[in-house]
PDB file of N, CA and C in Angstrom:
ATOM      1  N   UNK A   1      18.419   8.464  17.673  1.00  0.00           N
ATOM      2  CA  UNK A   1      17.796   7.456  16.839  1.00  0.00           C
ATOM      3  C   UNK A   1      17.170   8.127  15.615  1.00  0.00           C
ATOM      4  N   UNK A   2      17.454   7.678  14.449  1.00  0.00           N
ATOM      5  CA  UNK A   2      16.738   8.243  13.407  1.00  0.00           C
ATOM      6  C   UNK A   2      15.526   7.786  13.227  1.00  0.00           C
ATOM      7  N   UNK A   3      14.546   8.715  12.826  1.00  0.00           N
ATOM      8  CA  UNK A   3      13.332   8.050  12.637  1.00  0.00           C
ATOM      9  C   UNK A   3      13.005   7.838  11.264  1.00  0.00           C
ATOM     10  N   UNK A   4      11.974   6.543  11.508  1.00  0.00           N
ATOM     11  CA  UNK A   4      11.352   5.744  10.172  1.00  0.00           C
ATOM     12  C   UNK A   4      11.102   6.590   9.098  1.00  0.00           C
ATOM     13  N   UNK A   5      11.204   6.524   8.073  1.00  0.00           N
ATOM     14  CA  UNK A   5      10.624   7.317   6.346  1.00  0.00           C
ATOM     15  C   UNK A   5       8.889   6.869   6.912  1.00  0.00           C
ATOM     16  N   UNK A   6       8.765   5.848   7.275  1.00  0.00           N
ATOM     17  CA  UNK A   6       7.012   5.827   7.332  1.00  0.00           C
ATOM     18  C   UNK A   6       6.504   7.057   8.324  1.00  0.00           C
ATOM     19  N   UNK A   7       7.262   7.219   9.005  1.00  0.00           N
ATOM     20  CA  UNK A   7       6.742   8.499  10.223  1.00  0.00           C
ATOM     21  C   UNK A   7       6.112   9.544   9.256  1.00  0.00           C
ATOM     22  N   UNK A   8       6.947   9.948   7.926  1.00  0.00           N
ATOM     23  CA  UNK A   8       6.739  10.905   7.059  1.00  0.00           C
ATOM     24  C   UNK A   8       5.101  10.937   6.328  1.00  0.00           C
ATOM     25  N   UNK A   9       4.468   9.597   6.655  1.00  0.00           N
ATOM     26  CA  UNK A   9       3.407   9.372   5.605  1.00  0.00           C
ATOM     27  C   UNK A   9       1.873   9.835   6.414  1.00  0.00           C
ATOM     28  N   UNK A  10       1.346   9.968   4.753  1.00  0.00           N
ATOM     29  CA  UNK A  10       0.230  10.511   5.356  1.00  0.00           C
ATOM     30  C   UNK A  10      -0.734   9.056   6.168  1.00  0.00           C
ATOM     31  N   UNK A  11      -1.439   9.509   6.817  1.00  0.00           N
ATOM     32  CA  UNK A  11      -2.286   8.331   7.876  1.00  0.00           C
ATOM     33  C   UNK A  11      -2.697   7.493   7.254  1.00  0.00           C
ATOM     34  N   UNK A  12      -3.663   7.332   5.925  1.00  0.00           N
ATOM     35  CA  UNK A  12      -4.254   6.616   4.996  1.00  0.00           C
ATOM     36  C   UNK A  12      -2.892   5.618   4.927  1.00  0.00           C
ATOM     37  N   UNK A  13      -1.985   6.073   4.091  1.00  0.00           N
ATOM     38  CA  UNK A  13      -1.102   5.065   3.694  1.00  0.00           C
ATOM     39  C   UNK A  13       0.084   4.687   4.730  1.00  0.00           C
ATOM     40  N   UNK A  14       0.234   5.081   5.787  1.00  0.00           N
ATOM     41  CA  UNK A  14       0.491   4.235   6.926  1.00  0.00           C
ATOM     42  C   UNK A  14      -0.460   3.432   7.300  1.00  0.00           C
ATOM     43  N   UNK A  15      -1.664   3.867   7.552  1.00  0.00           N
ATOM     44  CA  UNK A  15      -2.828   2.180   7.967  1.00  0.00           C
ATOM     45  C   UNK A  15      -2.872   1.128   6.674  1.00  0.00           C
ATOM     46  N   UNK A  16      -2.314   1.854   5.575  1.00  0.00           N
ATOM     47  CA  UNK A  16      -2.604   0.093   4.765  1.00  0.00           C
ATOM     48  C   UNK A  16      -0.995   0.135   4.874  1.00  0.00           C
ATOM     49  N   UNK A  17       0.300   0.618   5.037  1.00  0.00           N
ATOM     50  CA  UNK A  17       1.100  -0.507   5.570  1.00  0.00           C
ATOM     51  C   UNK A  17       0.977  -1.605   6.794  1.00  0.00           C
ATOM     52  N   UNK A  18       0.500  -0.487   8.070  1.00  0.00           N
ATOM     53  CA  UNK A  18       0.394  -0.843   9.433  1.00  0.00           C
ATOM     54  C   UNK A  18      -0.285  -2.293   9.400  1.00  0.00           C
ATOM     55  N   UNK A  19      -1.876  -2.168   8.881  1.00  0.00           N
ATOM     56  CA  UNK A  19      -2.142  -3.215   8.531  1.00  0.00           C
ATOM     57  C   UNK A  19      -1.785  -4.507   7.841  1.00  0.00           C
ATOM     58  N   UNK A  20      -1.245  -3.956   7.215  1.00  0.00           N
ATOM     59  CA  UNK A  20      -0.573  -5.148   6.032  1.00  0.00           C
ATOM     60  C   UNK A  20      -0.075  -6.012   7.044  1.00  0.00           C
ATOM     61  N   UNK A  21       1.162  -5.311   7.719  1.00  0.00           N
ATOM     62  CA  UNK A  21       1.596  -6.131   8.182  1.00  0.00           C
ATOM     63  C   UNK A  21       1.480  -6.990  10.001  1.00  0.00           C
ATOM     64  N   UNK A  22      -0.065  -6.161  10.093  1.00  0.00           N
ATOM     65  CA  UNK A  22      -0.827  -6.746  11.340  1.00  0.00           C
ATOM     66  C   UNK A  22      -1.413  -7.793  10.631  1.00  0.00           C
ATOM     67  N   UNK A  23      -1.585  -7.971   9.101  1.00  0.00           N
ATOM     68  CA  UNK A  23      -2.696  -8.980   8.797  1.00  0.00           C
ATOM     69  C   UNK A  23      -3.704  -8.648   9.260  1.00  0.00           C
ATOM     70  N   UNK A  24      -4.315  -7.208   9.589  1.00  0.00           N
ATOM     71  CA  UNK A  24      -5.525  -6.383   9.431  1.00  0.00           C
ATOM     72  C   UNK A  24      -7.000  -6.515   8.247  1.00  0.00           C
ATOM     73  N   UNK A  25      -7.188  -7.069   8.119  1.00  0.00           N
ATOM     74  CA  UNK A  25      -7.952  -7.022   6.418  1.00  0.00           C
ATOM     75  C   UNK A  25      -8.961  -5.995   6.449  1.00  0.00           C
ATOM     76  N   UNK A  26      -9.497  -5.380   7.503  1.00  0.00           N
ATOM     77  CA  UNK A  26     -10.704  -4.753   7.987  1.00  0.00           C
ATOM     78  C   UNK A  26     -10.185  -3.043   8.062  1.00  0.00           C
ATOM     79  N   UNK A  27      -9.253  -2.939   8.794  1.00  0.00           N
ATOM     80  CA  UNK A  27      -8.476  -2.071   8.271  1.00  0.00           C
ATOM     81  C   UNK A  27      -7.423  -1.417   7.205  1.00  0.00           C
ATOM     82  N   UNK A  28      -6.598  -2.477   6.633  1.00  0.00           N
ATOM     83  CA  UNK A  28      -6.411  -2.440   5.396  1.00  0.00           C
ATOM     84  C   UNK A  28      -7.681  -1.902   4.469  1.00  0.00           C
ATOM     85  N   UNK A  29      -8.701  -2.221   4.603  1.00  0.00           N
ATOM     86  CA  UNK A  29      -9.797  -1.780   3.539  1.00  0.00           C
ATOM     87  C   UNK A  29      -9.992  -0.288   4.057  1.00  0.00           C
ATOM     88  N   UNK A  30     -10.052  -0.139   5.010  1.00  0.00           N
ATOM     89  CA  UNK A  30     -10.724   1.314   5.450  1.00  0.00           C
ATOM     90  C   UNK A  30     -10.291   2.496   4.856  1.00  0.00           C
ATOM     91  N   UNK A  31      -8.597   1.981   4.575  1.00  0.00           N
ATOM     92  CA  UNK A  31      -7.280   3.071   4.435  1.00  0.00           C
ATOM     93  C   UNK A  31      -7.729   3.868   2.997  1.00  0.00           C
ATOM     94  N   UNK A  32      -8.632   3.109   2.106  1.00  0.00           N
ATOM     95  CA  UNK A  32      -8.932   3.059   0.617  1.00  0.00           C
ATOM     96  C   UNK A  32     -10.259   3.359   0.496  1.00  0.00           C
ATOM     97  N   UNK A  33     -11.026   4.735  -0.349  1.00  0.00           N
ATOM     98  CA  UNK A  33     -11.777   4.706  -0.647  1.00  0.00           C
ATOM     99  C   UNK A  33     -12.379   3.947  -1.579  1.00  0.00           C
ATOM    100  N   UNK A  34     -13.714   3.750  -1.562  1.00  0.00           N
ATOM    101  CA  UNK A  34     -14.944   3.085  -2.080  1.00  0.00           C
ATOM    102  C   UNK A  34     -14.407   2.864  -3.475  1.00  0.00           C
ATOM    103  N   UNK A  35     -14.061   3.745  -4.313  1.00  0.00           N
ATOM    104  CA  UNK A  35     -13.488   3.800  -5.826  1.00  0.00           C
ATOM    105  C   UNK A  35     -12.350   3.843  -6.085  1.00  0.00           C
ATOM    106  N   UNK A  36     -11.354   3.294  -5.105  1.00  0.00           N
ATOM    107  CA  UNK A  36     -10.127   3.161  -5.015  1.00  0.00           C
ATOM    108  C   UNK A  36      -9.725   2.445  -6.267  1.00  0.00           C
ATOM    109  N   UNK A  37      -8.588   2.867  -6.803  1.00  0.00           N
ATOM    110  CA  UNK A  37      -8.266   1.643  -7.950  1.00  0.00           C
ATOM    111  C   UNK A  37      -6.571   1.508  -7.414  1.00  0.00           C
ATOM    112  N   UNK A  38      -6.478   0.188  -7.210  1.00  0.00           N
ATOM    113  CA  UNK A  38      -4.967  -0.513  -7.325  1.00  0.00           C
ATOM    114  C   UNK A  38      -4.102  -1.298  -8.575  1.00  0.00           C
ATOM    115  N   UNK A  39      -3.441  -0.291  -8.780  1.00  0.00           N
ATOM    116  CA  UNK A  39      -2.822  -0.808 -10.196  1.00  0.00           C
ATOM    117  C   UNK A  39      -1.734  -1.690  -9.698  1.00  0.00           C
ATOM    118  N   UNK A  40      -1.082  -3.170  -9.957  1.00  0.00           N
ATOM    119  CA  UNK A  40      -0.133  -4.082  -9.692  1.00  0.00           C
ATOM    120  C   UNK A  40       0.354  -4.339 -11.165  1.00  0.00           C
ATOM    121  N   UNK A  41       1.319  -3.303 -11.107  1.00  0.00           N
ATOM    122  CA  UNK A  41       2.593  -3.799 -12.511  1.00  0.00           C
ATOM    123  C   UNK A  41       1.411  -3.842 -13.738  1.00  0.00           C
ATOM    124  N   UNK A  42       0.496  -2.922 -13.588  1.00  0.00           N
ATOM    125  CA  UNK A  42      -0.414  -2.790 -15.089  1.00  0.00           C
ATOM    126  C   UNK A  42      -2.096  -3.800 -14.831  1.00  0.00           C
ATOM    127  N   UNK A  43      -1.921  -4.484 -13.568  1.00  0.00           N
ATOM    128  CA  UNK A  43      -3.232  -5.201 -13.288  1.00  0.00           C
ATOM    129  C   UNK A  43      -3.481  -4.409 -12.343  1.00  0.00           C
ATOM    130  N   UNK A  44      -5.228  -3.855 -12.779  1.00  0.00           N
ATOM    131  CA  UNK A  44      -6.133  -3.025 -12.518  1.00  0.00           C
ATOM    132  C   UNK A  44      -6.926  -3.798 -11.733  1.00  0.00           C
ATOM    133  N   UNK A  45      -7.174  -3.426 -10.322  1.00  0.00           N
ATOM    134  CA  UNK A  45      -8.149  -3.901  -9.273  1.00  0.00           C
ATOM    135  C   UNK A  45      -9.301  -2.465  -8.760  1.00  0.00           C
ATOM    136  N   UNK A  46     -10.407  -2.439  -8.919  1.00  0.00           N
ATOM    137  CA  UNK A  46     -11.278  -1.190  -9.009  1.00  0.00           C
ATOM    138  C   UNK A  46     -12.553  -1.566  -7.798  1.00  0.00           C
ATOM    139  N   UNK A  47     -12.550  -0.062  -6.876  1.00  0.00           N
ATOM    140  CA  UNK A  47     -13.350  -0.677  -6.034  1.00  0.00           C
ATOM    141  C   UNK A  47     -12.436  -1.731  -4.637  1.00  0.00           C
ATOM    142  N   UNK A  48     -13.234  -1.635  -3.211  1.00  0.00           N
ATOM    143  CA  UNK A  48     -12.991  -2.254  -2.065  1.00  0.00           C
ATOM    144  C   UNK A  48     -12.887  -3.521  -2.595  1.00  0.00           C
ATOM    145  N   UNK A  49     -14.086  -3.876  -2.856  1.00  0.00           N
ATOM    146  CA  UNK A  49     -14.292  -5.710  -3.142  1.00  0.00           C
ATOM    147  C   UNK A  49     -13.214  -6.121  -3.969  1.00  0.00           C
ATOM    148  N   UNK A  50     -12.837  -5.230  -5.427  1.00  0.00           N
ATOM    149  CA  UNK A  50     -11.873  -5.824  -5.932  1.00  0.00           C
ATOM    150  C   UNK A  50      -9.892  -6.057  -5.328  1.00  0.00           C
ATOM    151  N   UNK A  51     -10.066  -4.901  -4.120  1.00  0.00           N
ATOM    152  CA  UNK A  51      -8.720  -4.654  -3.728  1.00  0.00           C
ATOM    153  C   UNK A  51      -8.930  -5.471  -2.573  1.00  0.00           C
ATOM    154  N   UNK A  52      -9.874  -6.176  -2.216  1.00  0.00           N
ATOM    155  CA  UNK A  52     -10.045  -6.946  -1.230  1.00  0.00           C
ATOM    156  C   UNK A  52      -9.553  -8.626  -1.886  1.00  0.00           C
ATOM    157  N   UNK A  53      -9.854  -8.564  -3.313  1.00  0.00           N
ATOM    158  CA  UNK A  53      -9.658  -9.661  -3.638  1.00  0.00           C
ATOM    159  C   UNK A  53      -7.903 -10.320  -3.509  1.00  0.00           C
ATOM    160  N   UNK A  54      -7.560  -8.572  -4.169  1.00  0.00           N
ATOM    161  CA  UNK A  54      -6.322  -8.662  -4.157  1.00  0.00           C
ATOM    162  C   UNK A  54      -5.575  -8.845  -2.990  1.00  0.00           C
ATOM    163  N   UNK A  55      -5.945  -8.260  -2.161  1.00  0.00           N
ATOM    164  CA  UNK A  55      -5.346  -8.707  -0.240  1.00  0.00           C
ATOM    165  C   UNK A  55      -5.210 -10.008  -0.192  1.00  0.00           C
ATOM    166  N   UNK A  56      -6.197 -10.428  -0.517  1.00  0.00           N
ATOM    167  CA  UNK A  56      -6.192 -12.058  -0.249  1.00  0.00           C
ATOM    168  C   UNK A  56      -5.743 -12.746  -0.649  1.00  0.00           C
ATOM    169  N   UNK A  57      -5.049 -12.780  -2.035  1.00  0.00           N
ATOM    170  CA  UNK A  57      -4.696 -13.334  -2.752  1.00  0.00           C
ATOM    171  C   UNK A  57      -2.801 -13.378  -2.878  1.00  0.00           C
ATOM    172  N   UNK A  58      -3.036 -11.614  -2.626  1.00  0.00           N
ATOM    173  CA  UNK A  58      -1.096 -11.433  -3.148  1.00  0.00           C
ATOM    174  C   UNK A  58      -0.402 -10.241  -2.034  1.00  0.00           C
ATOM    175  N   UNK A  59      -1.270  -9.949  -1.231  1.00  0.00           N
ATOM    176  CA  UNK A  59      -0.803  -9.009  -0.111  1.00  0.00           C
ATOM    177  C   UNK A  59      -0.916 -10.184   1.227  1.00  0.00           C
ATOM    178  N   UNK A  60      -2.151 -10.332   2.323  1.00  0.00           N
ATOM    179  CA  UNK A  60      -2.254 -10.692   3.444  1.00  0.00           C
ATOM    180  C   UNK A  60      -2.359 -11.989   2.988  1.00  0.00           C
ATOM    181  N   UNK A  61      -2.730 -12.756   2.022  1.00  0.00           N
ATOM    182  CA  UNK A  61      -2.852 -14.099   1.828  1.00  0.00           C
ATOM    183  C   UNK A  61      -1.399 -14.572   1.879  1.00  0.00           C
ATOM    184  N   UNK A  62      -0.592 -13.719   1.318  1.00  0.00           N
ATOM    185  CA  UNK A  62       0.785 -14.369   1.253  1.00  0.00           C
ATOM    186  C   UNK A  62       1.813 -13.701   2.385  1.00  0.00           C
ATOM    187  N   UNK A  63       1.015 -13.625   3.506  1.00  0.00           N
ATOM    188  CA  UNK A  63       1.900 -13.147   4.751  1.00  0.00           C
ATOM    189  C   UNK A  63       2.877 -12.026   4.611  1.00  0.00           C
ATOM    190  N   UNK A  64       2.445 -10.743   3.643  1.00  0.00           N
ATOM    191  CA  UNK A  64       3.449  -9.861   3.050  1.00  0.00           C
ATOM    192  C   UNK A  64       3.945  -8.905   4.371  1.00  0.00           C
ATOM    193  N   UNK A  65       5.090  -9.224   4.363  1.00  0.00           N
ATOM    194  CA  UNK A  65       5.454  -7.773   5.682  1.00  0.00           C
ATOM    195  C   UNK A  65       6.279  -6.578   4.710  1.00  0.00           C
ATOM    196  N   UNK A  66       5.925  -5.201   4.873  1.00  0.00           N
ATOM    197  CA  UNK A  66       6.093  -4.421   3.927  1.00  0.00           C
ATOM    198  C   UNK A  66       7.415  -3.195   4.933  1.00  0.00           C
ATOM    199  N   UNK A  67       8.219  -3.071   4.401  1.00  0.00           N
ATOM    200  CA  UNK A  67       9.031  -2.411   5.333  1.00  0.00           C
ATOM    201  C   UNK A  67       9.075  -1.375   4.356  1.00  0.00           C
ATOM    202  N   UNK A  68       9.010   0.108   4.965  1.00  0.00           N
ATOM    203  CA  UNK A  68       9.273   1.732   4.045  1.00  0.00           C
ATOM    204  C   UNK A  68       9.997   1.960   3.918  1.00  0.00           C
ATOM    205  N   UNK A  69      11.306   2.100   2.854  1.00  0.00           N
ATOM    206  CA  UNK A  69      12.456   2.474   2.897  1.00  0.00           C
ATOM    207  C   UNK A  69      12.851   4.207   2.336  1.00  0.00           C
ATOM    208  N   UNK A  70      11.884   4.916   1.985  1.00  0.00           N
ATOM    209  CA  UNK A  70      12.201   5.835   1.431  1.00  0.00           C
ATOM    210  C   UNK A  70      10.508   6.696   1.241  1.00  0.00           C
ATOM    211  N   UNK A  71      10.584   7.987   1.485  1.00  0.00           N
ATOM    212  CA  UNK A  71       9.012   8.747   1.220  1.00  0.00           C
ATOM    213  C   UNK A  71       9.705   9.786   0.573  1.00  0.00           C
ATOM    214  N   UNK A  72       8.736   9.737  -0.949  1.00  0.00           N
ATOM    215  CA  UNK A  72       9.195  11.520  -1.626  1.00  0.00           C
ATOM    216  C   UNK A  72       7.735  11.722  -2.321  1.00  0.00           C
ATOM    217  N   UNK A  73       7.891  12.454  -2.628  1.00  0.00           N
ATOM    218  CA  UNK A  73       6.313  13.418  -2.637  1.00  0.00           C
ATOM    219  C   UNK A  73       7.001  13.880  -4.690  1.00  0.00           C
ATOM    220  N   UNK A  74       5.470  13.790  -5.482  1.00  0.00           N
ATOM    221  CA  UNK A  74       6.113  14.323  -6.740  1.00  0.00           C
ATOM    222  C   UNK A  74       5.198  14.986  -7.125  1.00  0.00           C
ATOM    223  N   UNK A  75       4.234  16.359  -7.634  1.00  0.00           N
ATOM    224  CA  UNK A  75       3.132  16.686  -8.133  1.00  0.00           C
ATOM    225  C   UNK A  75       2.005  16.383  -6.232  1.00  0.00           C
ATOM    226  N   UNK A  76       0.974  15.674  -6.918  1.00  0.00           N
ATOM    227  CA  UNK A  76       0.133  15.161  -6.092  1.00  0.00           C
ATOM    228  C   UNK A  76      -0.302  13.675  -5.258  1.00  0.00           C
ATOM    229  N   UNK A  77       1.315  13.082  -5.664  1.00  0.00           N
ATOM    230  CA  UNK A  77       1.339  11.677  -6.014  1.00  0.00           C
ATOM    231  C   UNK A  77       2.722  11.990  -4.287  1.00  0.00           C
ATOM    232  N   UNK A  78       2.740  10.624  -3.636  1.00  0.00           N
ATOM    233  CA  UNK A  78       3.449  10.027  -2.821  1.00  0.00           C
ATOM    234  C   UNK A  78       4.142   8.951  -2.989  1.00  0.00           C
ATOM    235  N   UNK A  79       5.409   8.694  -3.454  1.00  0.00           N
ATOM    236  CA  UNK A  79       6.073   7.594  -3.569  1.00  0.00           C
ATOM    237  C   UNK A  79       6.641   6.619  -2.755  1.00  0.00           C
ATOM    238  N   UNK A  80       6.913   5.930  -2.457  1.00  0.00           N
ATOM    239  CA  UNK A  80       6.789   4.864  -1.409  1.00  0.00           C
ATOM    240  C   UNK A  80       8.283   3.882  -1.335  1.00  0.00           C
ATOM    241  N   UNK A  81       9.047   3.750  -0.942  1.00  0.00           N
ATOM    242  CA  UNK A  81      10.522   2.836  -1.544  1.00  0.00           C
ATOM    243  C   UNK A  81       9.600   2.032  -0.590  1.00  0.00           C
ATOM    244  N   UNK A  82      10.012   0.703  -0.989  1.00  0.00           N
ATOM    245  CA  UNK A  82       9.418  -0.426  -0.153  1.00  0.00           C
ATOM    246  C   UNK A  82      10.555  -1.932   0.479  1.00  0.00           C
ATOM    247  N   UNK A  83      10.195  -2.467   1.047  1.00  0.00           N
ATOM    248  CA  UNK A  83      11.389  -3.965   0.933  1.00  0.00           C
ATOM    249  C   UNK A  83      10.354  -4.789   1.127  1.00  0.00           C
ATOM    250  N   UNK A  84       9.412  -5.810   0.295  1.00  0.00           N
ATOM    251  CA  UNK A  84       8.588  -6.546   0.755  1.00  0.00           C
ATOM    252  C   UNK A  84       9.433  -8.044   0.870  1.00  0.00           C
ATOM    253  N   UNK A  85       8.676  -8.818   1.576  1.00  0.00           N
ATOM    254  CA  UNK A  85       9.137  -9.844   2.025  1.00  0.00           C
ATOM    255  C   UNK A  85       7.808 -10.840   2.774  1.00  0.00           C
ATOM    256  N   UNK A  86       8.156 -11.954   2.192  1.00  0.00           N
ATOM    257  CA  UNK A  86       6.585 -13.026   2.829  1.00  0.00           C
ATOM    258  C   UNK A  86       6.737 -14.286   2.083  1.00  0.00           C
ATOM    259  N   UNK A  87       5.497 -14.768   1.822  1.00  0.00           N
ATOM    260  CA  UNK A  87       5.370 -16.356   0.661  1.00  0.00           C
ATOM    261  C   UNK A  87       5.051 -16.031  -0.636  1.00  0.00           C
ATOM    262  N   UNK A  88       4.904 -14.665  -0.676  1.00  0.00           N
ATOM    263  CA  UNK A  88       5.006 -14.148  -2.228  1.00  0.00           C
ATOM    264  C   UNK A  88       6.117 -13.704  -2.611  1.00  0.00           C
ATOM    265  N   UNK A  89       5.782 -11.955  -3.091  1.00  0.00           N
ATOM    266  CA  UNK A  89       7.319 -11.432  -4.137  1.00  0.00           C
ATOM    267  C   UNK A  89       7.820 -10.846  -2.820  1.00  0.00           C
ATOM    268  N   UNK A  90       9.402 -11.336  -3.002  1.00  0.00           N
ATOM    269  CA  UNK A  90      10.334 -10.914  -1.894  1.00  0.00           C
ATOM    270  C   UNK A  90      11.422  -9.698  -2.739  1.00  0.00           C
ATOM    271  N   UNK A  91      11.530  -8.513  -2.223  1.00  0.00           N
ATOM    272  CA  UNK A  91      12.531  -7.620  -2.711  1.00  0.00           C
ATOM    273  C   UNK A  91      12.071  -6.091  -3.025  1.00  0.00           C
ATOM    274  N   UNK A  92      12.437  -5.433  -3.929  1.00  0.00           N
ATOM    275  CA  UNK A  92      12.163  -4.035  -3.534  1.00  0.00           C
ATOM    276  C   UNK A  92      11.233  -3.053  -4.494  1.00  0.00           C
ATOM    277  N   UNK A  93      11.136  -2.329  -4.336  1.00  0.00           N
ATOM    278  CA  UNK A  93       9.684  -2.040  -5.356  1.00  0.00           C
ATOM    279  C   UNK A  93       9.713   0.012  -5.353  1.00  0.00           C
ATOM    280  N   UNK A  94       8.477   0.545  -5.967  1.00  0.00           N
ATOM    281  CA  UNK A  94       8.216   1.814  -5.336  1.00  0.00           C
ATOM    282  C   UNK A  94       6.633   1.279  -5.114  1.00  0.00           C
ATOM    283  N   UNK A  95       5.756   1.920  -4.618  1.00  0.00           N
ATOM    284  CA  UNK A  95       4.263   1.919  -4.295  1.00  0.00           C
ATOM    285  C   UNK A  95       3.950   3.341  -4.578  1.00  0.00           C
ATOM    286  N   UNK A  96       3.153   3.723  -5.596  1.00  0.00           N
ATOM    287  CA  UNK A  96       2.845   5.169  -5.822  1.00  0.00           C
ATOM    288  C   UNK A  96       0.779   5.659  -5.252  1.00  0.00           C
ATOM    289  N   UNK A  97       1.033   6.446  -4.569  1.00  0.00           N
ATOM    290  CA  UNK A  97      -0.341   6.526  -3.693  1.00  0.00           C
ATOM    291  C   UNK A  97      -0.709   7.706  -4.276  1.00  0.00           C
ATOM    292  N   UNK A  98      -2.357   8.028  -4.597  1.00  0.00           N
ATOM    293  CA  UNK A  98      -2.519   9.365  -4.370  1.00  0.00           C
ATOM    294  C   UNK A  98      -4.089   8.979  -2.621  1.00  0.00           C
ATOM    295  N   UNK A  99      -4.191  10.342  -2.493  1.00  0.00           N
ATOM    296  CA  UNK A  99      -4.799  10.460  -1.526  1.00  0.00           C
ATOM    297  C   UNK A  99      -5.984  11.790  -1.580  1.00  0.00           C
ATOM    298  N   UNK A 100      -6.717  11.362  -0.871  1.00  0.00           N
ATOM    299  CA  UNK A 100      -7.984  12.391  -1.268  1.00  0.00           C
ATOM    300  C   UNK A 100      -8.726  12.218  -0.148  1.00  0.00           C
ATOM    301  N   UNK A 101      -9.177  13.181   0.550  1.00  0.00           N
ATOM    302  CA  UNK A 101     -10.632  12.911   1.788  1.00  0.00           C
ATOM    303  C   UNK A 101     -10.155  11.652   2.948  1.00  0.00           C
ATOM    304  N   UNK A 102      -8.894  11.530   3.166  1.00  0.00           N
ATOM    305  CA  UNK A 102      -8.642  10.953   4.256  1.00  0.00           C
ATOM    306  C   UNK A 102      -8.639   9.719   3.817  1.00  0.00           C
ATOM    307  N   UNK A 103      -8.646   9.168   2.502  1.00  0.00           N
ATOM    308  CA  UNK A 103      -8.252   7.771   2.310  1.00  0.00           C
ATOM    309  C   UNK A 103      -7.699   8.006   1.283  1.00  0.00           C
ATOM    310  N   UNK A 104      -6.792   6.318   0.813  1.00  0.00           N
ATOM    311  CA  UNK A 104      -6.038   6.706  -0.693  1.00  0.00           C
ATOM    312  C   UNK A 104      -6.999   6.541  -1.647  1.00  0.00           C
ATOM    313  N   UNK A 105      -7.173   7.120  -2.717  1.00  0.00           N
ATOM    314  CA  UNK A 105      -7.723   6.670  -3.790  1.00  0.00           C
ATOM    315  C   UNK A 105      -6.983   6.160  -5.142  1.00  0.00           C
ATOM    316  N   UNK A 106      -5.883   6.020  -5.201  1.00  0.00           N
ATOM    317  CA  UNK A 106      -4.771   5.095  -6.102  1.00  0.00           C
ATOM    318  C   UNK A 106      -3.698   4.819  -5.699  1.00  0.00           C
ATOM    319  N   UNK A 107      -3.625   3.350  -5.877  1.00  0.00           N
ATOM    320  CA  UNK A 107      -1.784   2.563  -5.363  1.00  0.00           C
ATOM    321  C   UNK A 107      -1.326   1.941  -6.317  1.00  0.00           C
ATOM    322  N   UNK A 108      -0.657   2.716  -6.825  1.00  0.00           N
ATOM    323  CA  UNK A 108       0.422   1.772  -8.166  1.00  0.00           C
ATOM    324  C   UNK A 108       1.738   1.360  -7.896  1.00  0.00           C
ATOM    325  N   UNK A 109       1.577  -0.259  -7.787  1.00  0.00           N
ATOM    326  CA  UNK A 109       2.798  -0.960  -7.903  1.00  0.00           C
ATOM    327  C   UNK A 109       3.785  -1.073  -8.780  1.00  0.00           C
ATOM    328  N   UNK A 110       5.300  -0.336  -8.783  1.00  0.00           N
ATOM    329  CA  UNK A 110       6.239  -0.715  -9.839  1.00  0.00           C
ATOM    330  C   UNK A 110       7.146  -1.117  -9.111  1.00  0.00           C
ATOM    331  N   UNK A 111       8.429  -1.389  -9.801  1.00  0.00           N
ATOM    332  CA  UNK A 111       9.654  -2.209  -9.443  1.00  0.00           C
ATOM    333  C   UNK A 111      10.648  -0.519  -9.080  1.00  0.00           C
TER     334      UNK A 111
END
């Protein structure tokens, strides 16, 4: 059996997939430090509360199940192939993470 590209990831950004798609919100937050900033296609969310907003709104609000299709590593940065799918955006993406002190501290969404 081959194993998952997510097996490859660091813990932080496996618990905000894992979560995601437990519909976790409590954990989803944990995965992200305090000054986390989430960039979505150039919209800047800064801070828990603000990436919390965003959960709610366009991640767990819209039932997102996030499947990993691909992990490559570039500099200090982790790239992410994704297949999302839910009541929001359905189809394929990269997710770019960095990570610091056991949580992520940046997730940038591109196509």
């Amino acid at each position: 059996m081959t194993p998952s590209p997510a097996e490859d990831l660091e813990p932080p950004i496996r618990q905000m997939f894992d979560a995601t798609n437990r519909e976790d919100r409590e954990a989803f937050l944990l995965a992200f430090a305090e000054d986390a900033v989430l960039d979505d296609w150039g919209r800047t969310f800064e801070g828990r509360e603000r990436i919390s907003d965003w959960n709610a709104n366009e991640n767990m609000g819209v039932h997102s199940r996030i499947e990993v299709t691909s992990v490559r590593r570039e500099g200090g940065s982790v790239l992410v192939g994704v297949e999302v799918r839910g009541d929001g955006y359905n189809g394929g993406g990269t997710f770019e993470f960095d990570v610091a002190g056991g949580q992520i501290t940046r997730m940038r969404i591109t196509g």
